[in-house]
C-alpha atoms as a PDB file:
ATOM      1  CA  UNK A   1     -10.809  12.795   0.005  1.00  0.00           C
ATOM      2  CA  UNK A   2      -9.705   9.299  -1.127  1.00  0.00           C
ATOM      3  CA  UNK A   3      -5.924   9.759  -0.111  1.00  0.00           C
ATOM      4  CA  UNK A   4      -7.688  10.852   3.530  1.00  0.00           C
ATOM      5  CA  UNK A   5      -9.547   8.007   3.886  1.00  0.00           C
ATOM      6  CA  UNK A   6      -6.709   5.484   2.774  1.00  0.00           C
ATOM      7  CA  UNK A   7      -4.531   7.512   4.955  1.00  0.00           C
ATOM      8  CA  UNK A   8      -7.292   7.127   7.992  1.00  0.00           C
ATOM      9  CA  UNK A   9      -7.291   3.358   7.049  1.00  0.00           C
ATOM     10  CA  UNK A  10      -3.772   2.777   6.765  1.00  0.00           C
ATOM     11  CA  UNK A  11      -3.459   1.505   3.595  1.00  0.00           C
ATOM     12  CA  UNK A  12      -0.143   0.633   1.573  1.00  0.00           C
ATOM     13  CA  UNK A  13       0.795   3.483  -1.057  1.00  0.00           C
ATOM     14  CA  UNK A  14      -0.067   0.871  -3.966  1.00  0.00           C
ATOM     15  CA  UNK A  15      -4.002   0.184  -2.341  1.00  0.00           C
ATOM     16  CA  UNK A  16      -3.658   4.401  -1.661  1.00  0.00           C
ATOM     17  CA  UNK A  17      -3.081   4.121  -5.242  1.00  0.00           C
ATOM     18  CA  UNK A  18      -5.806   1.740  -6.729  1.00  0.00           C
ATOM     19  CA  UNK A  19      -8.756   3.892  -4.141  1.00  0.00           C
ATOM     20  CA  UNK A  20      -8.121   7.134  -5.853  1.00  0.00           C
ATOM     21  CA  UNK A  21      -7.750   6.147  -9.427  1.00  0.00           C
ATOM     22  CA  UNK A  22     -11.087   4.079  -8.649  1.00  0.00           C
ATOM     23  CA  UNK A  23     -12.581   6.999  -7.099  1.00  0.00           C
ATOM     24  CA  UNK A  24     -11.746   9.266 -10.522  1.00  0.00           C
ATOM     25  CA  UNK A  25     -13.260   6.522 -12.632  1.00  0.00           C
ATOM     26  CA  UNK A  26     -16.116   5.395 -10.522  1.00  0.00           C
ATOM     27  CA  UNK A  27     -18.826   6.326 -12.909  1.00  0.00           C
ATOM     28  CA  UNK A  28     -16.495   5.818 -15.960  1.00  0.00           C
ATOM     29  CA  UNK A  29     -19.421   3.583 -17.215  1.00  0.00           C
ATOM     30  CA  UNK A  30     -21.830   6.061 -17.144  1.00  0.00           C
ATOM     31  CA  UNK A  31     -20.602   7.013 -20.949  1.00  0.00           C
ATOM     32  CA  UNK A  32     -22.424   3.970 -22.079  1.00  0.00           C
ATOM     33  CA  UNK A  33     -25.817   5.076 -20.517  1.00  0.00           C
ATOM     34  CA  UNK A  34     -27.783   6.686 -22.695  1.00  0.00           C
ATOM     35  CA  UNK A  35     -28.103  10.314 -22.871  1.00  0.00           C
ATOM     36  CA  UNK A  36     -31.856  10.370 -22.438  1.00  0.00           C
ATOM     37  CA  UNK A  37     -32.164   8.275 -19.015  1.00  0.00           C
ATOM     38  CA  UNK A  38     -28.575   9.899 -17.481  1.00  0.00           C
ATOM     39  CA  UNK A  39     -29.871  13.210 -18.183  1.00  0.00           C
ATOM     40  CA  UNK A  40     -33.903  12.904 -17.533  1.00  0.00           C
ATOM     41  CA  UNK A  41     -35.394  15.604 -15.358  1.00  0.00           C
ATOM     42  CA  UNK A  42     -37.639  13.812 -12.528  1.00  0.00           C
ATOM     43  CA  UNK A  43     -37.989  10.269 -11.363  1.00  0.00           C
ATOM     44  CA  UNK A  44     -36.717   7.637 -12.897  1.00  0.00           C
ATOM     45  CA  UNK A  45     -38.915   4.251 -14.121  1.00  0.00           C
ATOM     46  CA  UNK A  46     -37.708   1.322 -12.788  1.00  0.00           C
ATOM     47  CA  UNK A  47     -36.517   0.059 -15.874  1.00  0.00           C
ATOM     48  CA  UNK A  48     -34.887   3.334 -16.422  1.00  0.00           C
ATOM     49  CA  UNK A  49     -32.607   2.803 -12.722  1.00  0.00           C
ATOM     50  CA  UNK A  50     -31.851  -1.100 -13.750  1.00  0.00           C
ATOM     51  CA  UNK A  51     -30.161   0.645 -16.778  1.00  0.00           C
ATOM     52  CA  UNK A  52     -28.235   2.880 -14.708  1.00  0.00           C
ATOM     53  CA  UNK A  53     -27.169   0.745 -12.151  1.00  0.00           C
ATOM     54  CA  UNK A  54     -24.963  -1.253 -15.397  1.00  0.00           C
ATOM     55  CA  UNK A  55     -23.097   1.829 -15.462  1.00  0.00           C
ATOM     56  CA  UNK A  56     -20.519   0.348 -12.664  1.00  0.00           C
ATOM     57  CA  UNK A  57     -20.886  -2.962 -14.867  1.00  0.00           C
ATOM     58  CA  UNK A  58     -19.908  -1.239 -17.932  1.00  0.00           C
ATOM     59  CA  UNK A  59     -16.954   0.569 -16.578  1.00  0.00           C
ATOM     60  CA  UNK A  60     -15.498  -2.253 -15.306  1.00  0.00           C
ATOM     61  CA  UNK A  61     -15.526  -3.785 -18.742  1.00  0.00           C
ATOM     62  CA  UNK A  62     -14.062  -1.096 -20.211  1.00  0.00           C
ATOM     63  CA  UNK A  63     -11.511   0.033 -17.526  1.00  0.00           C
ATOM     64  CA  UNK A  64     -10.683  -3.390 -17.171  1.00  0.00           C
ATOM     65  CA  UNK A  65      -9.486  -3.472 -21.036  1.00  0.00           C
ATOM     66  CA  UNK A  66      -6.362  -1.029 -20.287  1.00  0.00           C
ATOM     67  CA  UNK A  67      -3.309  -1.904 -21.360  1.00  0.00           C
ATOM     68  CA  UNK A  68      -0.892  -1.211 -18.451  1.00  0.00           C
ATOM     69  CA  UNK A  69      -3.097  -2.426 -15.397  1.00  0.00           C
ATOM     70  CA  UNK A  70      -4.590  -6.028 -15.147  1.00  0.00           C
ATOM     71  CA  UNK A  71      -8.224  -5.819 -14.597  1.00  0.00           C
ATOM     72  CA  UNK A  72      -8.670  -6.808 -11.376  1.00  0.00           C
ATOM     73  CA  UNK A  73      -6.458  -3.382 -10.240  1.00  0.00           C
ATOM     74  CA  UNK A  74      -9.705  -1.685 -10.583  1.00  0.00           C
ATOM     75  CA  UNK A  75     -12.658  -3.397  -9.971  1.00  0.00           C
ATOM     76  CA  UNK A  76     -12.990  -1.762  -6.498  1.00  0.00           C
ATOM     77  CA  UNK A  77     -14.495   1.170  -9.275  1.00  0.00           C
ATOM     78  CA  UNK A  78     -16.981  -1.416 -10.714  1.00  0.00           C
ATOM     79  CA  UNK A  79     -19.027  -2.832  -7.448  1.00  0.00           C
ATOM     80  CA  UNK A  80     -23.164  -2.079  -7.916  1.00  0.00           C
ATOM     81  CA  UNK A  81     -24.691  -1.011  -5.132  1.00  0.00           C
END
């Protein structure tokens, strides 16, 4: 679906490139939530959803520590909502 919408947008193969491996590791930061609020059944407290919305925070931090791609290369991954 991402290589369809870069396609539809006409984007270069390097920014075809960046959208899909951001789309694979969108939630990427969602391994630092904890278990107990990413996985509870029914509504979420609000203090609950202000811990889930780090997870794009989080996976920036941590995708953005690679060693072959400079940080910025990714942060389209990392944007909150």
């Amino acid at each position: 679906m991402a290589k369809t919408f870069a396609d539809h947008l006409n984007f270069s193969d390097e920014q075809k490139q960046k959208l899909i491996i951001g789309c694979c590791l969108h939630d990427f930061g969602k391994i630092l939530i904890p278990n107990e609020v990413l996985n509870k059944e029914g509504s979420l407290t609000s203090k609950e959803w202000e811990v889930i919305k780090l997870h794009s925070i989080y996976g920036n931090k941590v995708v953005g520590g690679g060693r072959r791609h400079r940080r910025r290369d990714y942060q389209c991954c990392a944007v909150s909502s």
